[in-house]
PDB file of N, CA and C in Angstrom:
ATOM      1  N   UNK A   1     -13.612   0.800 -11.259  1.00  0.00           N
ATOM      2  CA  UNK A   1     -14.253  -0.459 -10.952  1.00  0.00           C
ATOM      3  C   UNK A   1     -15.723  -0.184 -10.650  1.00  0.00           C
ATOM      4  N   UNK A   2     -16.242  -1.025 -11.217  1.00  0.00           N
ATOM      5  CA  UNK A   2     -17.945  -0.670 -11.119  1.00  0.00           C
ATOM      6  C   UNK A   2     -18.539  -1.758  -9.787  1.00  0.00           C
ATOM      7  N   UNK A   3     -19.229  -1.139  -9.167  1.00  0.00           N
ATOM      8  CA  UNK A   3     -19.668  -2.722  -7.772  1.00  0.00           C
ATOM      9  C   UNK A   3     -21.554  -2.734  -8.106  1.00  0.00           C
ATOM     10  N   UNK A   4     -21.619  -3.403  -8.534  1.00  0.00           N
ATOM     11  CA  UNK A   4     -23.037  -4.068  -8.258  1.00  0.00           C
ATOM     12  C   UNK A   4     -23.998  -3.578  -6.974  1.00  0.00           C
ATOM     13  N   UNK A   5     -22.974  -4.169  -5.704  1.00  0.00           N
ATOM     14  CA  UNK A   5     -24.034  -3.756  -4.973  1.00  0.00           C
ATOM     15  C   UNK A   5     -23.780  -2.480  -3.935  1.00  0.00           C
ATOM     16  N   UNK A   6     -24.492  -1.571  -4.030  1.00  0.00           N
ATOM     17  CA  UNK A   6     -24.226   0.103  -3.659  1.00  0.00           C
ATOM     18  C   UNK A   6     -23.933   0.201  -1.939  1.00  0.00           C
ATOM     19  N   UNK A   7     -24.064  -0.846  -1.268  1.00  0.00           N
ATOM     20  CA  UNK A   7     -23.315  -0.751  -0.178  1.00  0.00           C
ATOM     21  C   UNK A   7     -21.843  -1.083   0.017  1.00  0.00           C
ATOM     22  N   UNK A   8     -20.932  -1.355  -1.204  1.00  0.00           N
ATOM     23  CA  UNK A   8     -19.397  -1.549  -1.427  1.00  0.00           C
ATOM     24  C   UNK A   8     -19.087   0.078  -1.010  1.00  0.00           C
ATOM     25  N   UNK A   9     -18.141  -0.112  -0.166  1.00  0.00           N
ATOM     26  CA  UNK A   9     -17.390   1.537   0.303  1.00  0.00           C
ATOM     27  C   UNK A   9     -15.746   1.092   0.364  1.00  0.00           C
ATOM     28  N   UNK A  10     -15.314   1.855  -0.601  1.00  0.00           N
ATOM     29  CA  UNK A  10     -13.654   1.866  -0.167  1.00  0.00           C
ATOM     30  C   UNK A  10     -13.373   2.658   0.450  1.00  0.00           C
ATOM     31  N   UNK A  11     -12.424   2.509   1.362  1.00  0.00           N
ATOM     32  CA  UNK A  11     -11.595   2.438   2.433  1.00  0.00           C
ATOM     33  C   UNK A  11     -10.269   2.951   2.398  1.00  0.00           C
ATOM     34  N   UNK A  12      -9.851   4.096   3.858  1.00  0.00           N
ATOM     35  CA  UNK A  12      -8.922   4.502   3.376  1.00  0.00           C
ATOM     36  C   UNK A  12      -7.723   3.338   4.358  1.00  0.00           C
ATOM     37  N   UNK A  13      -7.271   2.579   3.738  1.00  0.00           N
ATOM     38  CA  UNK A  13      -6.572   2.204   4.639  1.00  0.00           C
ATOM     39  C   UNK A  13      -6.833   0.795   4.198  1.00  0.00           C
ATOM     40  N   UNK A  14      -5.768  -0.316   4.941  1.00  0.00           N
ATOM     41  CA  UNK A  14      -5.789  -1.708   4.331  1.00  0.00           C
ATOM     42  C   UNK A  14      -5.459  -2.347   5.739  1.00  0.00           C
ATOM     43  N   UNK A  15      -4.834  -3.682   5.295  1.00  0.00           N
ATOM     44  CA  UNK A  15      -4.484  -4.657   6.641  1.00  0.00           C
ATOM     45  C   UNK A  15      -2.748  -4.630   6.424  1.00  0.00           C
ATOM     46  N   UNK A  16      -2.146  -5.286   7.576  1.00  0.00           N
ATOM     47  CA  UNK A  16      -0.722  -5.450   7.648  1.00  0.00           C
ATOM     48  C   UNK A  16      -0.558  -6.447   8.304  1.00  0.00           C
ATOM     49  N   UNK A  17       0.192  -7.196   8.383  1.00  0.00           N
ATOM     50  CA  UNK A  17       0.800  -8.170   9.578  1.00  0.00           C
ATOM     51  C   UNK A  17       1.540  -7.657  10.382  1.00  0.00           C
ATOM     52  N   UNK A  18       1.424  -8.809  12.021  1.00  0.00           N
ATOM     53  CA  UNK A  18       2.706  -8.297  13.051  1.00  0.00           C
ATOM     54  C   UNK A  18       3.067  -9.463  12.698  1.00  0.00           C
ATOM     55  N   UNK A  19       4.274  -9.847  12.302  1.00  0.00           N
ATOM     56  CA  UNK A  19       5.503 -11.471  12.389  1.00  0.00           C
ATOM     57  C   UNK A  19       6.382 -10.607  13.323  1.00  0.00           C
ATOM     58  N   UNK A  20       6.269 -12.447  13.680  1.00  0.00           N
ATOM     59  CA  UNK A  20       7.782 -12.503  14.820  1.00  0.00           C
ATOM     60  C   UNK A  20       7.969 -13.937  14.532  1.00  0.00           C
ATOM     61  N   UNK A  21       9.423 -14.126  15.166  1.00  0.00           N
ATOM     62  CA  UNK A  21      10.289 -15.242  15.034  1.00  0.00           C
ATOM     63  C   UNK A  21      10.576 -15.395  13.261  1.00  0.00           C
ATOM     64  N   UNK A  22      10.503 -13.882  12.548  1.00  0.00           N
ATOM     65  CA  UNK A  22      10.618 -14.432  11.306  1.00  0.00           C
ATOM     66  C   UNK A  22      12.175 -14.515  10.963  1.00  0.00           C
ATOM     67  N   UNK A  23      12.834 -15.198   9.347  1.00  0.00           N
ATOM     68  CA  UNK A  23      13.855 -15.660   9.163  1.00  0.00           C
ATOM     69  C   UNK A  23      13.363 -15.239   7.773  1.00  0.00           C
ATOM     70  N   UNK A  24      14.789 -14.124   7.549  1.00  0.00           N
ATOM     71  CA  UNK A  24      15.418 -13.413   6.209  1.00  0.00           C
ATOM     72  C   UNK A  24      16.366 -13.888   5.737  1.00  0.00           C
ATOM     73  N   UNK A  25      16.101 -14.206   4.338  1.00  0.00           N
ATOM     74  CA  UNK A  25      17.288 -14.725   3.375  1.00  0.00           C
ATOM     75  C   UNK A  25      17.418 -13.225   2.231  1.00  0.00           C
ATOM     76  N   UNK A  26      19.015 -13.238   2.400  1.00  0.00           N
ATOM     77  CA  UNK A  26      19.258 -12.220   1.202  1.00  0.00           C
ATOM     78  C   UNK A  26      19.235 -13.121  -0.200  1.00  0.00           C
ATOM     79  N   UNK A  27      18.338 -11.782  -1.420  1.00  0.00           N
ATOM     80  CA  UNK A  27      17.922 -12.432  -2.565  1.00  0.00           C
ATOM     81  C   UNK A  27      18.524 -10.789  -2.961  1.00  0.00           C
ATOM     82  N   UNK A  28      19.378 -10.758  -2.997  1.00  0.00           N
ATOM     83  CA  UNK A  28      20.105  -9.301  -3.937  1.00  0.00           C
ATOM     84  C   UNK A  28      19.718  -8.239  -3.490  1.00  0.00           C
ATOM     85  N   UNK A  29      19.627  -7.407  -4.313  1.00  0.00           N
ATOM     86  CA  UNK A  29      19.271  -5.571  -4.190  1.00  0.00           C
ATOM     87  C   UNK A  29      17.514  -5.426  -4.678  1.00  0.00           C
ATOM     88  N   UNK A  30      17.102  -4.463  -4.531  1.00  0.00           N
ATOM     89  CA  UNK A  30      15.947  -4.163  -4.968  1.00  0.00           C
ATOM     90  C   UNK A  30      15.979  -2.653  -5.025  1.00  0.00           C
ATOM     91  N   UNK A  31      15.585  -1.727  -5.512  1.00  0.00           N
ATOM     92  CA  UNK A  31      15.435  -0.661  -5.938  1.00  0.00           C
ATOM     93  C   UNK A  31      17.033   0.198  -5.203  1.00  0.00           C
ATOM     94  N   UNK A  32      17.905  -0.303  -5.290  1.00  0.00           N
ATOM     95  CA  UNK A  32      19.355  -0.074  -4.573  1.00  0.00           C
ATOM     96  C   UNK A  32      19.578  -0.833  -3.407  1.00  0.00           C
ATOM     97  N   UNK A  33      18.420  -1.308  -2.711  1.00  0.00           N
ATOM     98  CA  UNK A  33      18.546  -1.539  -1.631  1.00  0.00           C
ATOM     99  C   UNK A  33      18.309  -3.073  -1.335  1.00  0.00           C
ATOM    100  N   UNK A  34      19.122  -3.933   0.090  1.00  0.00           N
ATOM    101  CA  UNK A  34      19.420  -5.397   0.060  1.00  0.00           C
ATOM    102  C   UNK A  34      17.384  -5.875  -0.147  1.00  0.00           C
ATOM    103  N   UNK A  35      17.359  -6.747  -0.542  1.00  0.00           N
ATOM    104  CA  UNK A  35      16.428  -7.538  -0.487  1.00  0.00           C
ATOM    105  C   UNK A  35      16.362  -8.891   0.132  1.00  0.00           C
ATOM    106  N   UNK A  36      15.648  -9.164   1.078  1.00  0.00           N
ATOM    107  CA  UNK A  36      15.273 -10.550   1.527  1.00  0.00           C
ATOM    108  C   UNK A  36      13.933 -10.770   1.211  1.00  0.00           C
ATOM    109  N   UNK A  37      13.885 -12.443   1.235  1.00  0.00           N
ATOM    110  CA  UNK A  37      12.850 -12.992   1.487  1.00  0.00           C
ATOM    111  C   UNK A  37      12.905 -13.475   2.566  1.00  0.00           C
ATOM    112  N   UNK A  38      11.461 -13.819   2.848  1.00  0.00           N
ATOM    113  CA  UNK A  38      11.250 -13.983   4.518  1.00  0.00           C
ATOM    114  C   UNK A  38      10.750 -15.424   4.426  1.00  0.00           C
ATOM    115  N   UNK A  39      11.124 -16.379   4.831  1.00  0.00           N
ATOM    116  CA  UNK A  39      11.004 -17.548   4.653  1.00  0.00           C
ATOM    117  C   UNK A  39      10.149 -18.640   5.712  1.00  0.00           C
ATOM    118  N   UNK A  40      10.531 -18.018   6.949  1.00  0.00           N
ATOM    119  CA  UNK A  40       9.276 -18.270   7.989  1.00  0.00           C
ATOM    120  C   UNK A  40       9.150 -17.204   9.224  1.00  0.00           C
ATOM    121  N   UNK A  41       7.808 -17.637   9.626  1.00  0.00           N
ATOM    122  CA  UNK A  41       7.776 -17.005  11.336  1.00  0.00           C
ATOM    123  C   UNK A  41       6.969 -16.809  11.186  1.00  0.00           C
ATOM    124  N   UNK A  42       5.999 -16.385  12.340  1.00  0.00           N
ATOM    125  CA  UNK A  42       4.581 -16.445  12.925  1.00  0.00           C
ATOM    126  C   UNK A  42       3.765 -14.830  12.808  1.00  0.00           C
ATOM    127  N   UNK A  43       2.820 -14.932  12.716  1.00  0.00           N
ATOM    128  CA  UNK A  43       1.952 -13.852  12.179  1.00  0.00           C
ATOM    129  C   UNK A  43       0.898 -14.090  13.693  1.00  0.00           C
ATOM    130  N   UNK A  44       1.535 -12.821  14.393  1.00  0.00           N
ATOM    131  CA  UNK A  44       1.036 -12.777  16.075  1.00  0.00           C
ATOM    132  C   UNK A  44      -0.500 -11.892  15.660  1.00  0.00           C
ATOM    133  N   UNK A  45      -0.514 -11.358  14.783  1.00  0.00           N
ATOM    134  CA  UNK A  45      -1.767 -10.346  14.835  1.00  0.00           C
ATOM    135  C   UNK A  45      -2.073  -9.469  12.684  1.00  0.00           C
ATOM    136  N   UNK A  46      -3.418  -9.134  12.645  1.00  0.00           N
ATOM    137  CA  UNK A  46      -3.284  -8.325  11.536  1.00  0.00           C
ATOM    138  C   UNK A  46      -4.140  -7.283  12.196  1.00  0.00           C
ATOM    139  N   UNK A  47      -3.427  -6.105  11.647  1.00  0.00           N
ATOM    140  CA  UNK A  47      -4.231  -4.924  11.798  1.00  0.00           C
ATOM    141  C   UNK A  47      -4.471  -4.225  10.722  1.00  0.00           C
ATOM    142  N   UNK A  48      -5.765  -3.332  10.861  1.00  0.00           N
ATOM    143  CA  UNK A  48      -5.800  -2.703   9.749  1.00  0.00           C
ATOM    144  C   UNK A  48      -5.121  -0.918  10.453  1.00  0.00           C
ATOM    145  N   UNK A  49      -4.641  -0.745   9.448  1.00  0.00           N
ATOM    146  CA  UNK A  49      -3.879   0.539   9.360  1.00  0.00           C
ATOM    147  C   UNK A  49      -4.320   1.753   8.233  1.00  0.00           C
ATOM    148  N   UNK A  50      -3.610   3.077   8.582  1.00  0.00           N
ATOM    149  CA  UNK A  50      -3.957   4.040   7.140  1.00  0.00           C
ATOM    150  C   UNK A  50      -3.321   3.730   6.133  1.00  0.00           C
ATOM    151  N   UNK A  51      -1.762   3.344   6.481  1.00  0.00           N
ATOM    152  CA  UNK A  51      -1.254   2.756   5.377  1.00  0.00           C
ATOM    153  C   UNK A  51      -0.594   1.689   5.037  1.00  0.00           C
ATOM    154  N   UNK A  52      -1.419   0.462   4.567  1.00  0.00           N
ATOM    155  CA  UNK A  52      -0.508  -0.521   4.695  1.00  0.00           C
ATOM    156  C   UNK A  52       0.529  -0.461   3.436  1.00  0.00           C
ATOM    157  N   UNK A  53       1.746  -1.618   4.162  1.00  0.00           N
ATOM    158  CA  UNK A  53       3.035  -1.786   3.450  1.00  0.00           C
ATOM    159  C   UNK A  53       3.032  -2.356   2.518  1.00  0.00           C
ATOM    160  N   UNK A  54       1.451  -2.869   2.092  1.00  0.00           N
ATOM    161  CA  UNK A  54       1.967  -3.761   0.720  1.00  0.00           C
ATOM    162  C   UNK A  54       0.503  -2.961  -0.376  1.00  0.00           C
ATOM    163  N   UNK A  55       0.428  -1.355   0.204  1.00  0.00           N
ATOM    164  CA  UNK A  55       0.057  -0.558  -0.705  1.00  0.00           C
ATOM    165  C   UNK A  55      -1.236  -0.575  -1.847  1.00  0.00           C
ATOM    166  N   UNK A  56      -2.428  -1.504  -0.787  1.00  0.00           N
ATOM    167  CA  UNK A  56      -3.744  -2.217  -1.437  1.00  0.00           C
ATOM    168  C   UNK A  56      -4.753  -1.845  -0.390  1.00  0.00           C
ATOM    169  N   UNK A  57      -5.451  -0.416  -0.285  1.00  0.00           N
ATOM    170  CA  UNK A  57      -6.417  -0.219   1.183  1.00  0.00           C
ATOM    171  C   UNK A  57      -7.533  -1.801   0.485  1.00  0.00           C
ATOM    172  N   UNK A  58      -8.684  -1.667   1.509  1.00  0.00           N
ATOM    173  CA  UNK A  58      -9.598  -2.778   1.707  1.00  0.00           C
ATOM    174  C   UNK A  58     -10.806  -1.695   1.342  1.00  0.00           C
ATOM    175  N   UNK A  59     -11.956  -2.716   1.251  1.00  0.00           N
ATOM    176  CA  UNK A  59     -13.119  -2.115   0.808  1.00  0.00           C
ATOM    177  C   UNK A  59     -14.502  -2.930   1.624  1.00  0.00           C
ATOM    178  N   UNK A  60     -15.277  -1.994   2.124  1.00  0.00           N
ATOM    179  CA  UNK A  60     -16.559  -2.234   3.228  1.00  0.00           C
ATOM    180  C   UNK A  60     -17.198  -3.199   2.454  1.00  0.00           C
ATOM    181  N   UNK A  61     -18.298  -4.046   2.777  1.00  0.00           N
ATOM    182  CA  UNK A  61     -19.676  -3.940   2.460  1.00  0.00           C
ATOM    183  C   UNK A  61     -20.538  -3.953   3.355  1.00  0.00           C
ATOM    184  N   UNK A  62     -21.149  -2.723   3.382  1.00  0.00           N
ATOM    185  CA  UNK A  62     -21.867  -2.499   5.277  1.00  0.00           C
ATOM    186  C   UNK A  62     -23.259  -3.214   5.331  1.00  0.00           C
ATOM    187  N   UNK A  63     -23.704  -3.372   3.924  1.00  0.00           N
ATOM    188  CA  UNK A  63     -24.720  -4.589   4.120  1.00  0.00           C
ATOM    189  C   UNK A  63     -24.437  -5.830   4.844  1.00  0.00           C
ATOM    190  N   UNK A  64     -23.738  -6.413   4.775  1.00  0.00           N
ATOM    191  CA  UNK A  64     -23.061  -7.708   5.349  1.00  0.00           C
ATOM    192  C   UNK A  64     -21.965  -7.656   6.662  1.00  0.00           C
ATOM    193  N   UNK A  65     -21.303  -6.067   6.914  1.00  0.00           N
ATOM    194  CA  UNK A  65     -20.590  -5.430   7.907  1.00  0.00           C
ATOM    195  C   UNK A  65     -19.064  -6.693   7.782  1.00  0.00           C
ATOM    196  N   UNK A  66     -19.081  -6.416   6.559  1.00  0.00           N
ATOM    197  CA  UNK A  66     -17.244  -6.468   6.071  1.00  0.00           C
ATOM    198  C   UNK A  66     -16.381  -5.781   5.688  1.00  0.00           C
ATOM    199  N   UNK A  67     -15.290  -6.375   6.130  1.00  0.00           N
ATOM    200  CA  UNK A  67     -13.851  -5.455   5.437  1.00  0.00           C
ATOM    201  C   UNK A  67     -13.459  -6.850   4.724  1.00  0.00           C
ATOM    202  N   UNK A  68     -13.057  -6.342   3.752  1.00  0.00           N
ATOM    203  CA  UNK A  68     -12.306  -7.281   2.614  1.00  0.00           C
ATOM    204  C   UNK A  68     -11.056  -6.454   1.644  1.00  0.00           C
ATOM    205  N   UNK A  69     -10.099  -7.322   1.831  1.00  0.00           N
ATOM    206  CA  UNK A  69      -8.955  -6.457   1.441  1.00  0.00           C
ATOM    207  C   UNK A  69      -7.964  -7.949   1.178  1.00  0.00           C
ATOM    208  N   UNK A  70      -6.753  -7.554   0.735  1.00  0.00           N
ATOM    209  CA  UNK A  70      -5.486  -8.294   0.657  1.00  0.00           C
ATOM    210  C   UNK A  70      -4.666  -8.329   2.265  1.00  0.00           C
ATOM    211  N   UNK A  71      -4.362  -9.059   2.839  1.00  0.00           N
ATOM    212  CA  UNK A  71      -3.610  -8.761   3.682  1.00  0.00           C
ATOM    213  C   UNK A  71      -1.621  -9.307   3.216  1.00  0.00           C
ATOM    214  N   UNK A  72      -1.345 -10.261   2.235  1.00  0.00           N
ATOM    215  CA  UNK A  72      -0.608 -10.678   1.546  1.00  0.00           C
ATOM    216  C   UNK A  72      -0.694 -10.876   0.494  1.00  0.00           C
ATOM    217  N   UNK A  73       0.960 -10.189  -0.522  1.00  0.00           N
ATOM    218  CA  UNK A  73       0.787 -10.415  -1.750  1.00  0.00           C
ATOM    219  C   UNK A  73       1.790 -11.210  -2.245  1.00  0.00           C
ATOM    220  N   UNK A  74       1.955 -12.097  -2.504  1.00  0.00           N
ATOM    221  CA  UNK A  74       3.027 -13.120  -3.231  1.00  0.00           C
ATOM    222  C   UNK A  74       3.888 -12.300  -4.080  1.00  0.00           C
ATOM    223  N   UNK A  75       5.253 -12.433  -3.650  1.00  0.00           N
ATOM    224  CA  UNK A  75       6.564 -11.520  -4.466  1.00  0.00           C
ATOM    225  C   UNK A  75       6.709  -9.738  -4.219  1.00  0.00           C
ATOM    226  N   UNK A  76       5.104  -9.289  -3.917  1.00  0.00           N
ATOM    227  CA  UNK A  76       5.793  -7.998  -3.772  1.00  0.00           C
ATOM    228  C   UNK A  76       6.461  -7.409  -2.824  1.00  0.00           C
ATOM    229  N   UNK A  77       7.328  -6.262  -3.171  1.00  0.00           N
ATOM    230  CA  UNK A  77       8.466  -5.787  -2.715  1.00  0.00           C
ATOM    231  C   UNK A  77       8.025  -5.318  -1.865  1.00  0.00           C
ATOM    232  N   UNK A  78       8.301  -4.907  -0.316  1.00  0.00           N
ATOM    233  CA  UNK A  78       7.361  -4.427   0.484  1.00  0.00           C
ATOM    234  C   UNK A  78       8.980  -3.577   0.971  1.00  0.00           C
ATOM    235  N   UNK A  79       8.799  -1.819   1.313  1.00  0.00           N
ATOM    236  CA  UNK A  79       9.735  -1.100   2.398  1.00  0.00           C
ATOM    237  C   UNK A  79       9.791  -1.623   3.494  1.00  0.00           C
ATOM    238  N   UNK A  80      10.890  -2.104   4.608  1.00  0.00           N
ATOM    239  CA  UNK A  80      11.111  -2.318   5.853  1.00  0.00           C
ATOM    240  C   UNK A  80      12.251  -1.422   6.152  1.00  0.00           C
ATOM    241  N   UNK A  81      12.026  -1.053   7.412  1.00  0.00           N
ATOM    242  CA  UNK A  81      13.055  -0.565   8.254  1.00  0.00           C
ATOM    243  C   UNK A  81      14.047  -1.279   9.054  1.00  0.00           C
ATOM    244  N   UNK A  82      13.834  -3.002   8.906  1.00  0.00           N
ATOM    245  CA  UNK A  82      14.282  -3.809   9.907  1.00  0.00           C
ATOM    246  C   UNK A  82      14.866  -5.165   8.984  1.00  0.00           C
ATOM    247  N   UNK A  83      16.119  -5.269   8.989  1.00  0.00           N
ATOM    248  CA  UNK A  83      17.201  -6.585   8.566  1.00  0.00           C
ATOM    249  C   UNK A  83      17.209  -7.695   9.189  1.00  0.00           C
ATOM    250  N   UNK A  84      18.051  -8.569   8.876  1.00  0.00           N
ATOM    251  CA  UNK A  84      18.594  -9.580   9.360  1.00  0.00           C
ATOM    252  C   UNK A  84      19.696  -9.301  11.073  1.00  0.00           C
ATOM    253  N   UNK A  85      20.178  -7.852  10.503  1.00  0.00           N
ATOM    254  CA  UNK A  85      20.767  -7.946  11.860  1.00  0.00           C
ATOM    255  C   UNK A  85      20.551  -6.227  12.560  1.00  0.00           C
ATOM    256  N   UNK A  86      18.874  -6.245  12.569  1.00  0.00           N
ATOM    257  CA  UNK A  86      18.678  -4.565  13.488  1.00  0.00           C
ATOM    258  C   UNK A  86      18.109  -4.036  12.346  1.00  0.00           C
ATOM    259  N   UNK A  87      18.189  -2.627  12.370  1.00  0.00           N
ATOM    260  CA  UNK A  87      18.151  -0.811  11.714  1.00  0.00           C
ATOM    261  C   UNK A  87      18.287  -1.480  10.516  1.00  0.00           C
ATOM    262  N   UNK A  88      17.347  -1.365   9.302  1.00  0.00           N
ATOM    263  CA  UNK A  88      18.346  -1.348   8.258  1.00  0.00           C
ATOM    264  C   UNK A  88      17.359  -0.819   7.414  1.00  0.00           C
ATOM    265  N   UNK A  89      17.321   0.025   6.039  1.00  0.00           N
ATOM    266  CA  UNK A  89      16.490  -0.175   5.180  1.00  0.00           C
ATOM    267  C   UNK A  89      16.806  -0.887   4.018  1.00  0.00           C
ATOM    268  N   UNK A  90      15.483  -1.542   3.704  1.00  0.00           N
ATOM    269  CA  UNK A  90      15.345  -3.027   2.677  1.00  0.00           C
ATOM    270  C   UNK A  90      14.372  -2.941   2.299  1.00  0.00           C
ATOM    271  N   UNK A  91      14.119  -4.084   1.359  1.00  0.00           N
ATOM    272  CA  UNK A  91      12.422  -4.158   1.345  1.00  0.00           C
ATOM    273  C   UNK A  91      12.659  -5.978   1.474  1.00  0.00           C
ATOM    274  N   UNK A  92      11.623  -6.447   1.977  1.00  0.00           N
ATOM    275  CA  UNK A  92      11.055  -7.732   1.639  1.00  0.00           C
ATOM    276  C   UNK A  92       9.835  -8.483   0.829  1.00  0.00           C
ATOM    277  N   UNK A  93      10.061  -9.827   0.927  1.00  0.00           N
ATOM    278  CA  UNK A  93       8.587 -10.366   0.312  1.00  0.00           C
ATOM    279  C   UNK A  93       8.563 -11.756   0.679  1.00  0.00           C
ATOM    280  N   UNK A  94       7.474 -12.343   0.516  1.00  0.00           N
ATOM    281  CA  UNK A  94       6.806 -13.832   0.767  1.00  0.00           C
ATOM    282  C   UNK A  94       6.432 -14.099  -0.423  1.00  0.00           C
ATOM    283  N   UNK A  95       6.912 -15.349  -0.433  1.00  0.00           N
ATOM    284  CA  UNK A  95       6.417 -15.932  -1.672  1.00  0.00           C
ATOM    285  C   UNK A  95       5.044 -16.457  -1.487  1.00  0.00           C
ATOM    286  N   UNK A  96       4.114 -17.292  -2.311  1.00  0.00           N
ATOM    287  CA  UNK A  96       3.028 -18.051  -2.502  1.00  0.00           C
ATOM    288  C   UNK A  96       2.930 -18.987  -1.472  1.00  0.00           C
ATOM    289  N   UNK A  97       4.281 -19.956  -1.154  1.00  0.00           N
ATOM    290  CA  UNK A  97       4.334 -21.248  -0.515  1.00  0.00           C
ATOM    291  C   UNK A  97       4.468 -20.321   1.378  1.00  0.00           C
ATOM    292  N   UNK A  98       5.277 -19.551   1.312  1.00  0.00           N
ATOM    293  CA  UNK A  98       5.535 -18.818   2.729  1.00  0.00           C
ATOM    294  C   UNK A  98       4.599 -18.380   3.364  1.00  0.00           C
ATOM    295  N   UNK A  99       3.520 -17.802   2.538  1.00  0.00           N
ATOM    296  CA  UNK A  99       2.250 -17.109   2.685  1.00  0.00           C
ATOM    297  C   UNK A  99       1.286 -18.394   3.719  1.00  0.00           C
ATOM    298  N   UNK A 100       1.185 -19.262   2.654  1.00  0.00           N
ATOM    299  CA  UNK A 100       0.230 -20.568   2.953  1.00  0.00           C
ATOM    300  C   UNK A 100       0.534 -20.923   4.438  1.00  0.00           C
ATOM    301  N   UNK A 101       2.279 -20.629   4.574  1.00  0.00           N
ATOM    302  CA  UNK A 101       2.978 -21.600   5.908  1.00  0.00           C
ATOM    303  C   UNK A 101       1.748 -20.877   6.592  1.00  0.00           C
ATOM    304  N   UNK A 102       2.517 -19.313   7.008  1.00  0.00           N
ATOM    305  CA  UNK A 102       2.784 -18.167   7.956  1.00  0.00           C
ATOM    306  C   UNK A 102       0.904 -18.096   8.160  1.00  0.00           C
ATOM    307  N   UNK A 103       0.147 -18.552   7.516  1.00  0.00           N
ATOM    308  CA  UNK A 103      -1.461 -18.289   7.124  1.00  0.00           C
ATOM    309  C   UNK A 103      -1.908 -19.419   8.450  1.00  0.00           C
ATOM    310  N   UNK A 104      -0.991 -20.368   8.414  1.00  0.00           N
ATOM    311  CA  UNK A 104      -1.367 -21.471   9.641  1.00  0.00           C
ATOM    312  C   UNK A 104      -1.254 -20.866  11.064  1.00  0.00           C
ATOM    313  N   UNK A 105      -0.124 -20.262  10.871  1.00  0.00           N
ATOM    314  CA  UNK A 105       0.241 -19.662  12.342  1.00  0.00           C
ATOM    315  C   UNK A 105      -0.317 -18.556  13.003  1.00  0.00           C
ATOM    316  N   UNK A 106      -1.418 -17.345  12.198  1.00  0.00           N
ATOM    317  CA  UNK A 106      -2.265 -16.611  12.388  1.00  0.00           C
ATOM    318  C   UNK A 106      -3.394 -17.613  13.708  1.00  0.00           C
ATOM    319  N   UNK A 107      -3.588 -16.888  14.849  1.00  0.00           N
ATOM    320  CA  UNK A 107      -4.394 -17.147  15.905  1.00  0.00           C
ATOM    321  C   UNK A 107      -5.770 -16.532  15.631  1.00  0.00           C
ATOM    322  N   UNK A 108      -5.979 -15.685  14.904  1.00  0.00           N
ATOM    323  CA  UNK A 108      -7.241 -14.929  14.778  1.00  0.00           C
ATOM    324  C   UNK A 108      -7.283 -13.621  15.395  1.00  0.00           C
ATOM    325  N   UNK A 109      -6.152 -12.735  16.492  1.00  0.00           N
ATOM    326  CA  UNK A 109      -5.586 -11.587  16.673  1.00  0.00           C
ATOM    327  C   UNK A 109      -5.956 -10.566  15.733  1.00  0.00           C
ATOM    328  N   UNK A 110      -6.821  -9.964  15.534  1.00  0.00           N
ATOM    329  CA  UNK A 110      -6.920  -8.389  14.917  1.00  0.00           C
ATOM    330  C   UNK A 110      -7.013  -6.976  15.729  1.00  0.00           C
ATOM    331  N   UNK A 111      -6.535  -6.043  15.118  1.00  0.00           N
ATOM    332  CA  UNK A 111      -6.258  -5.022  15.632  1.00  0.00           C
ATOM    333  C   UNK A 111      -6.254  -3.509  15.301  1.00  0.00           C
ATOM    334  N   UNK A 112      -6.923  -2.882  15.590  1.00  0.00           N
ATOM    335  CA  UNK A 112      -6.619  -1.571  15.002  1.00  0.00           C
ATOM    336  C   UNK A 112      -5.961  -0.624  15.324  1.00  0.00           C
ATOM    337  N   UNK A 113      -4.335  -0.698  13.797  1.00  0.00           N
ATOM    338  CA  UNK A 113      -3.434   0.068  14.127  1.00  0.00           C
ATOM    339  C   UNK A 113      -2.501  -0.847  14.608  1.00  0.00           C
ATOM    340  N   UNK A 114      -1.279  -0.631  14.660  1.00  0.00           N
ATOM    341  CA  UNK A 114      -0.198  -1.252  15.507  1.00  0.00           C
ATOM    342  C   UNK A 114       0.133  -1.320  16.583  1.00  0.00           C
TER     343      UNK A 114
END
């Protein structure tokens, strides 16, 4: 990718969400493993991390003193360690419309790291 303007710096590392009060629907298997979608709940905080879960770091522009990155991606499969009921490994995803909800319920909470 070519950037125009020479203060663009990528970044090792991206954003993630903290949800709570969220609600998993099983939508089959995914790479062997159960798949849900996550259908609602509240997005208490985003942090940026070394590695986020939906596998897109962010990129500076220190002229302007931004981070710009993805923090949600519509459909992709994301690893979790955590089910519908506890321990589990899965992966999840948000759709387009879930995104928009869960985007309302963000307070403005950022954080670095979890």
């Amino acid at each position: 990718m070519e950037y125009r303007n020479k203060s663009i710096i990528k970044l090792e590392g991206g954003f993630s969400i903290e949800l709570t009060d969220f609600v998993l629907e099983h939508r089959g298997s995914y790479e062997q493993l159960p798949l849900y979608e996550v259908t609602d709940g509240r997005i208490i905080a985003i942090a940026f991390v070394d590695n986020p879960a939906i596998r897109s770091n962010a990129v500076a522009d220190d002229s302007e003193n931004l981070i710009i990155g993805a923090v949600m991606i519509p459909d992709q499969k994301i690893f979790r360690n955590i089910g519908p009921n506890g321990t589990e490994a899965c992966h999840w995803y948000f759709t387009a419309e879930t995104i928009k909800k869960l985007k309302d319920t963000f307070d403005g909470t950022v954080k670095l790291g979890h």
